[in-house]
Protein backbone atom coordinates (compact mmCIF):
# COMPACT_ATOMS: atom_id res chain seq x y z
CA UNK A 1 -16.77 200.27 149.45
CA UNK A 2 -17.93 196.49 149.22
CA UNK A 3 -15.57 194.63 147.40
CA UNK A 4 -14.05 193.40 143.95
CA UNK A 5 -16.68 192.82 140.82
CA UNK A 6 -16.53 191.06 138.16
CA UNK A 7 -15.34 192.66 134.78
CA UNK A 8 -18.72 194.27 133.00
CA UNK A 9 -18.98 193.81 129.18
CA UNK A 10 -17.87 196.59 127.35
CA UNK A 11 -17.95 197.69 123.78
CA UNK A 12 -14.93 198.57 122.01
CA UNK A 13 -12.23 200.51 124.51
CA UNK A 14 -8.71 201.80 123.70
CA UNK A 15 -6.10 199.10 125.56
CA UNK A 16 -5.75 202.11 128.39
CA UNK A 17 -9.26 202.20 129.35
CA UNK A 18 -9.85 198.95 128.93
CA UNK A 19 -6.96 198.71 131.79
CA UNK A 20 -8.89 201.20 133.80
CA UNK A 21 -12.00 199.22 133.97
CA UNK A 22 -10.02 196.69 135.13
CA UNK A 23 -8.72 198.44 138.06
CA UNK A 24 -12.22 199.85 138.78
CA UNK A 25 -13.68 196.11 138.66
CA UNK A 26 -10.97 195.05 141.91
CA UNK A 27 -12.50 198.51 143.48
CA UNK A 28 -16.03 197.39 142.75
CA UNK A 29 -16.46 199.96 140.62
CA UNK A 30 -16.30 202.83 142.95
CA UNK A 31 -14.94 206.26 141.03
CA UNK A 32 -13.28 207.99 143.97
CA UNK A 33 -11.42 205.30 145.70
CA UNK A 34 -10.19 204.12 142.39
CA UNK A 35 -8.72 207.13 140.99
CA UNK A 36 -7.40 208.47 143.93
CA UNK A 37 -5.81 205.08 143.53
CA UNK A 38 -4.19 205.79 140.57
CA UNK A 39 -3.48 209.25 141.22
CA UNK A 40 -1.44 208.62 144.20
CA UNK A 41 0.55 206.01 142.27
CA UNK A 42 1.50 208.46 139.26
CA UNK A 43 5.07 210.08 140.08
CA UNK A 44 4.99 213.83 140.91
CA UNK A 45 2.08 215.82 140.84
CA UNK A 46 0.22 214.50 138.07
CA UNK A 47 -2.97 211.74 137.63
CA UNK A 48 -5.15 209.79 135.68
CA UNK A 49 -6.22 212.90 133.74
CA UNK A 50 -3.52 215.19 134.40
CA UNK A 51 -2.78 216.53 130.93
CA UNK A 52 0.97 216.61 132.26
CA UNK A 53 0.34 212.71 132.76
CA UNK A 54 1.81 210.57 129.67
CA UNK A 55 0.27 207.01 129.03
CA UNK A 56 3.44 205.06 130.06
CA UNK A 57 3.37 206.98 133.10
CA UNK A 58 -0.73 205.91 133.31
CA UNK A 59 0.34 202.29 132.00
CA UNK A 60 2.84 201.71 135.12
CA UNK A 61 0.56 203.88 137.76
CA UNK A 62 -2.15 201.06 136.89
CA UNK A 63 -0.06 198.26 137.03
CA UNK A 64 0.94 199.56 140.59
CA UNK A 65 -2.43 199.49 141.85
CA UNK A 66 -3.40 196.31 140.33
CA UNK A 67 -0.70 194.73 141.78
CA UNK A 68 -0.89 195.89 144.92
CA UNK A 69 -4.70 193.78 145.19
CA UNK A 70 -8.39 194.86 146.31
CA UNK A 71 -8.78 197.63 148.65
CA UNK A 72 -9.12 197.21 152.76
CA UNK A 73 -12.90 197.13 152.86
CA UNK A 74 -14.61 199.05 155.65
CA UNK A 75 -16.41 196.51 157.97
CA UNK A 76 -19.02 199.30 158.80
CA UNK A 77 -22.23 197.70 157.61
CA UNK A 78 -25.57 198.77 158.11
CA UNK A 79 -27.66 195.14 157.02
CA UNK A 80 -31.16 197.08 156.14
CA UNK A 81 -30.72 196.67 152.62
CA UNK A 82 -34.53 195.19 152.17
CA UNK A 83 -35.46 198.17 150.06
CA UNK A 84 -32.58 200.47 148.12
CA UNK A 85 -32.63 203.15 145.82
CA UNK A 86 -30.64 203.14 142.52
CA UNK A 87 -29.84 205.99 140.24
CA UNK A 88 -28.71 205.05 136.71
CA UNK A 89 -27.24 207.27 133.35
CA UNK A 90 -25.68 206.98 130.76
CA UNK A 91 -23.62 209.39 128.36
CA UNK A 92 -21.94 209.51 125.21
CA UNK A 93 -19.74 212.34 124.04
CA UNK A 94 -20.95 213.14 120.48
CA UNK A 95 -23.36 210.33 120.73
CA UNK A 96 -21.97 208.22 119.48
CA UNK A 97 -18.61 208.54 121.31
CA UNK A 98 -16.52 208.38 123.99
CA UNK A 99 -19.20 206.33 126.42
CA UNK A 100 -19.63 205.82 130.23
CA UNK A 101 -21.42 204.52 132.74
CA UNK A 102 -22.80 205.47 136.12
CA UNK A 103 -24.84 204.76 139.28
CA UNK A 104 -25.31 205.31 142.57
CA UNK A 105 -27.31 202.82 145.09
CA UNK A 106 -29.26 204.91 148.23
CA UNK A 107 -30.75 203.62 151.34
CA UNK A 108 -32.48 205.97 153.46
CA UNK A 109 -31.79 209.02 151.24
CA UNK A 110 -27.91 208.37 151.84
CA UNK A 111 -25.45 207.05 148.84
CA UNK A 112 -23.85 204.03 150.45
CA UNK A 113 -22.06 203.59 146.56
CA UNK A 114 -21.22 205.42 143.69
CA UNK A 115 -19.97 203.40 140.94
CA UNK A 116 -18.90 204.23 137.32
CA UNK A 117 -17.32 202.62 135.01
CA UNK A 118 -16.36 203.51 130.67
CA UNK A 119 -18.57 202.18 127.94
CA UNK A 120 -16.68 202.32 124.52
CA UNK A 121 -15.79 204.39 122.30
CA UNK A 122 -17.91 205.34 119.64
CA UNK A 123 -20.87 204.43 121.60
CA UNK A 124 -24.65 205.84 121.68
CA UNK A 125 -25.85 207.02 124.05
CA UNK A 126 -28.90 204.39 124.81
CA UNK A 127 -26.08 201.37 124.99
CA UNK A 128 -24.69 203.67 127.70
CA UNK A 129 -27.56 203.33 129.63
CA UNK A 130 -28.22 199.71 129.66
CA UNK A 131 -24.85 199.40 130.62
CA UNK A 132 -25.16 201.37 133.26
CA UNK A 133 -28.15 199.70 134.47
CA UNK A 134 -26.58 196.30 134.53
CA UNK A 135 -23.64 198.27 136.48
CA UNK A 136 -26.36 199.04 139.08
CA UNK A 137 -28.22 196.22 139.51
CA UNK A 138 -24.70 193.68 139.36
CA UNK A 139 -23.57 196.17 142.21
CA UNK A 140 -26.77 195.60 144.17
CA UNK A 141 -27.24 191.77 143.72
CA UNK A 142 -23.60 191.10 144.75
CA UNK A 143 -22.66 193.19 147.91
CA UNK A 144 -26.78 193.82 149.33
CA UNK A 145 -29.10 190.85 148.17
CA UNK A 146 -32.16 193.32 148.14
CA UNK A 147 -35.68 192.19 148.46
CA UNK A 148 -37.22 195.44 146.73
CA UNK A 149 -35.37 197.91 144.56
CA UNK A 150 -37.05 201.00 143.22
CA UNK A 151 -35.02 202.05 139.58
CA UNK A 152 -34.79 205.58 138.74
CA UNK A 153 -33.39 206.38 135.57
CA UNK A 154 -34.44 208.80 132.52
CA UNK A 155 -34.04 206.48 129.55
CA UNK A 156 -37.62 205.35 128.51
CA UNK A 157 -36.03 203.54 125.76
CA UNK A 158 -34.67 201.29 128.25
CA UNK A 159 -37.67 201.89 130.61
CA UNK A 160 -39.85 200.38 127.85
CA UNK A 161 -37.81 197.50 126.86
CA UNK A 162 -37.13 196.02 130.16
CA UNK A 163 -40.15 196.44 132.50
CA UNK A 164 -43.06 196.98 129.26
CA UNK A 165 -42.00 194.76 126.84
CA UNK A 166 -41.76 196.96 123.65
CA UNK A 167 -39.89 196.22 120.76
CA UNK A 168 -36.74 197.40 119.79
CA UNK A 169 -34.48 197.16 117.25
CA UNK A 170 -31.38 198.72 119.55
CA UNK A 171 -29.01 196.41 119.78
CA UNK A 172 -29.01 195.79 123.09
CA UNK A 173 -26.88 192.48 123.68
CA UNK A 174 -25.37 191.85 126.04
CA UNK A 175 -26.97 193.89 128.45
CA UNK A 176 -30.48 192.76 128.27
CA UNK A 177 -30.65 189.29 129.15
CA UNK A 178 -27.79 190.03 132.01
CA UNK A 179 -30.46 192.81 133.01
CA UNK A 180 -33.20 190.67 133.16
CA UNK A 181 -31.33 187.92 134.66
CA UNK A 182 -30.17 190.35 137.70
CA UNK A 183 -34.20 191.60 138.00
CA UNK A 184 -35.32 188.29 138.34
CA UNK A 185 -33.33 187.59 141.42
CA UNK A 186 -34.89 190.77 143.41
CA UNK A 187 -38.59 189.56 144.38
CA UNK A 188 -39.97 193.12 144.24
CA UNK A 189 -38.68 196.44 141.59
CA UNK A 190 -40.24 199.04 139.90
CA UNK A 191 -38.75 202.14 138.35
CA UNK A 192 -39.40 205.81 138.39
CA UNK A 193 -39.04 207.82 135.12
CA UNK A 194 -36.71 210.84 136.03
CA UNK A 195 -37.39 214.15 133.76
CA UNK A 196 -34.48 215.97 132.33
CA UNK A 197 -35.06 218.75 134.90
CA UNK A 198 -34.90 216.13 137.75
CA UNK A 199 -31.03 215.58 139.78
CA UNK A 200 -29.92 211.92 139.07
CA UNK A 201 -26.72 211.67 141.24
CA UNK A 202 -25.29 209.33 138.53
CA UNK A 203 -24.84 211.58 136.08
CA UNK A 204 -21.24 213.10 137.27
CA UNK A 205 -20.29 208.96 137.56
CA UNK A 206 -21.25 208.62 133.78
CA UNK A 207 -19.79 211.58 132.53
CA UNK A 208 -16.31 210.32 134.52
CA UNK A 209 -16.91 207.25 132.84
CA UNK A 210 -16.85 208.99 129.35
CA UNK A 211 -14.19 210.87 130.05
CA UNK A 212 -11.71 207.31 130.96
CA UNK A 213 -13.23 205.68 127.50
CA UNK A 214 -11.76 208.84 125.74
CA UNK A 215 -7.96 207.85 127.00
CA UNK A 216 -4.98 206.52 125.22
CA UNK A 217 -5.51 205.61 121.35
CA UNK A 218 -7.50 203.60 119.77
């Protein structure tokens, strides 16, 4: 784990999940770490998505954690980070729906972060995965400072708009010109389209990320 983030944009998010992403922006938007977080600061036996778990009980676990401040980082650091790997998805439960976000940054075959993070809710599923993107590359440009990324994701949509140039009508504010601004500070990235029957490690992160935009009421 490398650190605190920023908060990400987000569409619109019940107050609870909007509370989550909060907590998961102080643990840099790393999944595990950050639930088992929260678990371990609900009473008794249940957790974030405990169905035994009420919201006040969520409400006061989270304001636990977030009180309590960032994380002990690990100062294990391995400083070849001139070329990474990132995975990026998106999902959307009903599409639209309940939204997330996920990726998961490789060097040398090994995940050195999985991140995810909730989208909105209703949300499609192609806003999903420009938010994840940004997720990925704001992850990369603040904890490694790569010189060469190589993208692999399975949205052409997103594929075509960002690296060819084709016009959409998506709305995709505000996670284009953030995108683009992130690229432009890597000197070398290129992408690689992933096929549905391809394994994209960030799947499980965006489907988590769904699943924490689908909490509390709207």
């Amino acid at each position: 784990m490398e650190g605190p983030m920023d908060i990400l944009p987000a569409e619109t998010l019940s107050p609870l999940a909007a509370r989550v992403d909060e907590v998961l922006a102080l643990y840099g938007y790393e999944l595990t770490p950050t639930i088992d977080a929260i678990d371990a600061a609900v009473p008794g036996f249940g957790g974030l998505f405990a169905p035994q778990t009420t919201d006040d009980e969520r409400w006061t676990a989270l304001d636990a954690v977030l009180a309590a401040g960032p994380p002990t980082i690990s100062s294990e650091c391995d400083t070849d980070d001139s070329h990474l790997v990132l995975y990026v998805d998106g999902s959307s439960r009903g599409n639209p729906g309940p939204a997330g976000a996920g990726a998961v940054i490789q060097r040398n075959d090994t995940d050195i972060a999985r991140l995810g993070r909730p989208v909105g809710s209703p949300v499609d599923n192609n806003i999903a995965e420009y938010a994840a993107l940004q997720l990925g590359l704001q992850a990369l440009v603040t904890h490694y400072n790569p010189t060469a990324i190589e993208v692999r994701i399975d949205s052409m949509t997103v594929i075509e708009h960002i690296w060819t140039n084709a016009t959409r009508t998506e709305p995709v504010t505000p996670y284009s010109p953030a995108i683009n601004g992130l690229l432009s500070t890597i000197p070398e990235h290129e992408w690689t389209h992933l096929s549905d029957s391809e394994p994209n490690p960030a799947d499980a992160r965006a489907t988590v990320g769904a699943d924490i935009a689908a909490l509390g009421p709207a």
